[in-house]
C-alpha atoms as a PDB file:
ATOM      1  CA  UNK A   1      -3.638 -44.063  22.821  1.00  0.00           C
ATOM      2  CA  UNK A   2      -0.751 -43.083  20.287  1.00  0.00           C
ATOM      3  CA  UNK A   3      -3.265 -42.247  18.079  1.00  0.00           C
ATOM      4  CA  UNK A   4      -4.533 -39.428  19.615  1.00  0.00           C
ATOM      5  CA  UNK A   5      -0.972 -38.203  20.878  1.00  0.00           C
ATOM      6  CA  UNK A   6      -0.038 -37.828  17.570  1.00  0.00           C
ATOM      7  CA  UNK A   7      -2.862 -36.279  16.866  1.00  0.00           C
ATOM      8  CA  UNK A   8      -2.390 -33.721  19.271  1.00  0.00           C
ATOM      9  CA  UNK A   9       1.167 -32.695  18.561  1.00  0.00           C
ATOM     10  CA  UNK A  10       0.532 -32.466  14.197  1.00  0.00           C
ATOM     11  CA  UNK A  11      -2.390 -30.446  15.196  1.00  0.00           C
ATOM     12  CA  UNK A  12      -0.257 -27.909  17.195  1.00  0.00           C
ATOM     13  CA  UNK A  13       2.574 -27.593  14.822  1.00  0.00           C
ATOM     14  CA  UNK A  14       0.707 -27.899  11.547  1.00  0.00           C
ATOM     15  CA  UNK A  15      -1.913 -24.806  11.861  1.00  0.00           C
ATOM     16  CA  UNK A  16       1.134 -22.382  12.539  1.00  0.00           C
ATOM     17  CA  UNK A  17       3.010 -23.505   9.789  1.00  0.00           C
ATOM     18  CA  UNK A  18       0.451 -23.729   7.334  1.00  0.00           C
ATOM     19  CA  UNK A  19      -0.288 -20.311   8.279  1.00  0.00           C
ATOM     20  CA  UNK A  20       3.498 -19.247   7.457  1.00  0.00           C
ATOM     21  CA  UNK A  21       3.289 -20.236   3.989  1.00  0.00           C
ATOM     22  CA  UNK A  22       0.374 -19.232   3.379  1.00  0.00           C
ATOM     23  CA  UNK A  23       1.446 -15.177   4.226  1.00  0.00           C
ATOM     24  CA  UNK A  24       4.447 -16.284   2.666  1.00  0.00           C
ATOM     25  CA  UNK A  25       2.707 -17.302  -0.483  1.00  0.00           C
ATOM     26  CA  UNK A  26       0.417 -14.098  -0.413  1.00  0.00           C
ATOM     27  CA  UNK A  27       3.065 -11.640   0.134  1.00  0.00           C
ATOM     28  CA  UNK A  28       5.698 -13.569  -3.008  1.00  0.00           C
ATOM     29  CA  UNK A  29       1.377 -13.031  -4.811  1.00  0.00           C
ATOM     30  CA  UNK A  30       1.692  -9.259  -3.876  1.00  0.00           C
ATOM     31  CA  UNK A  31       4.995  -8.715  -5.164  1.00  0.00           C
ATOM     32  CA  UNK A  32       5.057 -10.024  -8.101  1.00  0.00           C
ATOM     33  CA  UNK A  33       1.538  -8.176  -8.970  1.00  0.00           C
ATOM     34  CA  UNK A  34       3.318  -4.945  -7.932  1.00  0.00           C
ATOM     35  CA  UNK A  35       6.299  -6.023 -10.293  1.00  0.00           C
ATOM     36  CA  UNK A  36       3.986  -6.668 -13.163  1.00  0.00           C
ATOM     37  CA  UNK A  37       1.856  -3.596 -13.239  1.00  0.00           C
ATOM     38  CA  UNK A  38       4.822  -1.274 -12.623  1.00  0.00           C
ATOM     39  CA  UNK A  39       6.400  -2.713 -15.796  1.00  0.00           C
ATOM     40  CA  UNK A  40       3.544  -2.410 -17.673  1.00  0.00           C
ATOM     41  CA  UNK A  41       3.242   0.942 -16.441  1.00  0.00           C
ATOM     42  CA  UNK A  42       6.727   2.066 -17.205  1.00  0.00           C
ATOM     43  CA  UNK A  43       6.189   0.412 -21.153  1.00  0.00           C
ATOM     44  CA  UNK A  44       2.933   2.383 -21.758  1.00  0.00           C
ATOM     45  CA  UNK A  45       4.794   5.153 -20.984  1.00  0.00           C
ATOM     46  CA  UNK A  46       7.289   4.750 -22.831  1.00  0.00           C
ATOM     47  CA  UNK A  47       5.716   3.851 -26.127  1.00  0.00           C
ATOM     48  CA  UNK A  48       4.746   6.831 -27.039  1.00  0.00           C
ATOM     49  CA  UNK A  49       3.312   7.358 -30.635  1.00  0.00           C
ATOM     50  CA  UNK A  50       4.428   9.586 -33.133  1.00  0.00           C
ATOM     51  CA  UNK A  51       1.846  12.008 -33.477  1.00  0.00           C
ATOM     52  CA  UNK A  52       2.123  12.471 -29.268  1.00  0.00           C
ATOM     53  CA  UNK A  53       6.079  13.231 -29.869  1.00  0.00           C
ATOM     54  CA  UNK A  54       5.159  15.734 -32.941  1.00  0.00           C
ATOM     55  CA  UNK A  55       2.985  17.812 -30.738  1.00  0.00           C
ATOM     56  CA  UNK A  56       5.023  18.196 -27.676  1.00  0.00           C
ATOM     57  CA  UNK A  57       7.677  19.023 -29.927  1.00  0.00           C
ATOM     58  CA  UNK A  58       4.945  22.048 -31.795  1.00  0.00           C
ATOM     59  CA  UNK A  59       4.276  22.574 -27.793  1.00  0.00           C
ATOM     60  CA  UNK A  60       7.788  23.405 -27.021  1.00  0.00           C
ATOM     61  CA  UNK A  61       8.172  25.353 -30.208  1.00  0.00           C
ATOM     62  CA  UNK A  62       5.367  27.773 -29.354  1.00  0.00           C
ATOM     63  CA  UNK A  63       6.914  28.074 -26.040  1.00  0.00           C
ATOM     64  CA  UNK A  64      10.338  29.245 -27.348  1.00  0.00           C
ATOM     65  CA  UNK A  65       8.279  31.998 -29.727  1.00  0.00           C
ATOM     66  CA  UNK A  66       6.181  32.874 -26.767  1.00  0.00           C
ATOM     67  CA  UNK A  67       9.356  33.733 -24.611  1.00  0.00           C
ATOM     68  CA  UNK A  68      11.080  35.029 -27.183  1.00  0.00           C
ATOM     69  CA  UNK A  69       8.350  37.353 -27.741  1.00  0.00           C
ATOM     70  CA  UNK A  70       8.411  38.336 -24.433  1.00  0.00           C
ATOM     71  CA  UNK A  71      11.740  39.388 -24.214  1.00  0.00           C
ATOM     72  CA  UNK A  72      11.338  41.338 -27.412  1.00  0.00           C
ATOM     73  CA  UNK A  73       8.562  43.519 -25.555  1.00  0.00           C
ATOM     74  CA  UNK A  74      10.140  44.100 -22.504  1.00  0.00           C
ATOM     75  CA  UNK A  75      13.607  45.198 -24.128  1.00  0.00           C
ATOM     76  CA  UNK A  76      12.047  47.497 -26.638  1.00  0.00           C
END
């Protein structure tokens, strides 16, 4: 007869708490995926090579002629 008391009352409390740590455990899972790709995100993006730097740089250049130019046009 105390077996199946005890039984009874683990039962009841042990299926709600073993679903609380396991959401608890799968939302501490989520986070720390979200952590890791956003840093490896933000370090890809930041390493940048040198040849990628050199031709935004030729980019920017050809911008600064191109508006230059521009202005010479429209003031002459």
């Amino acid at each position: 007869m105390e077996k199946e008391r005890f039984d009874d009352g683990d039962g009841r409390r042990l299926a709600p708490m073993l679903f609380w740590i396991g959401l608890g455990l799968g939302i501490a899972a989520l986070g720390a995926t979200v952590a890791y790709v956003s840093l490896r995100i933000a370090n890809a993006q930041r390493r940048e090579d040198p040849t990628t730097q050199r031709i935004q740089e030729l980019i920017d250049e050809a911008n600064s002629l191109l508006k230059a130019l521009d202005e010479q046009r429209h003031s002459a």
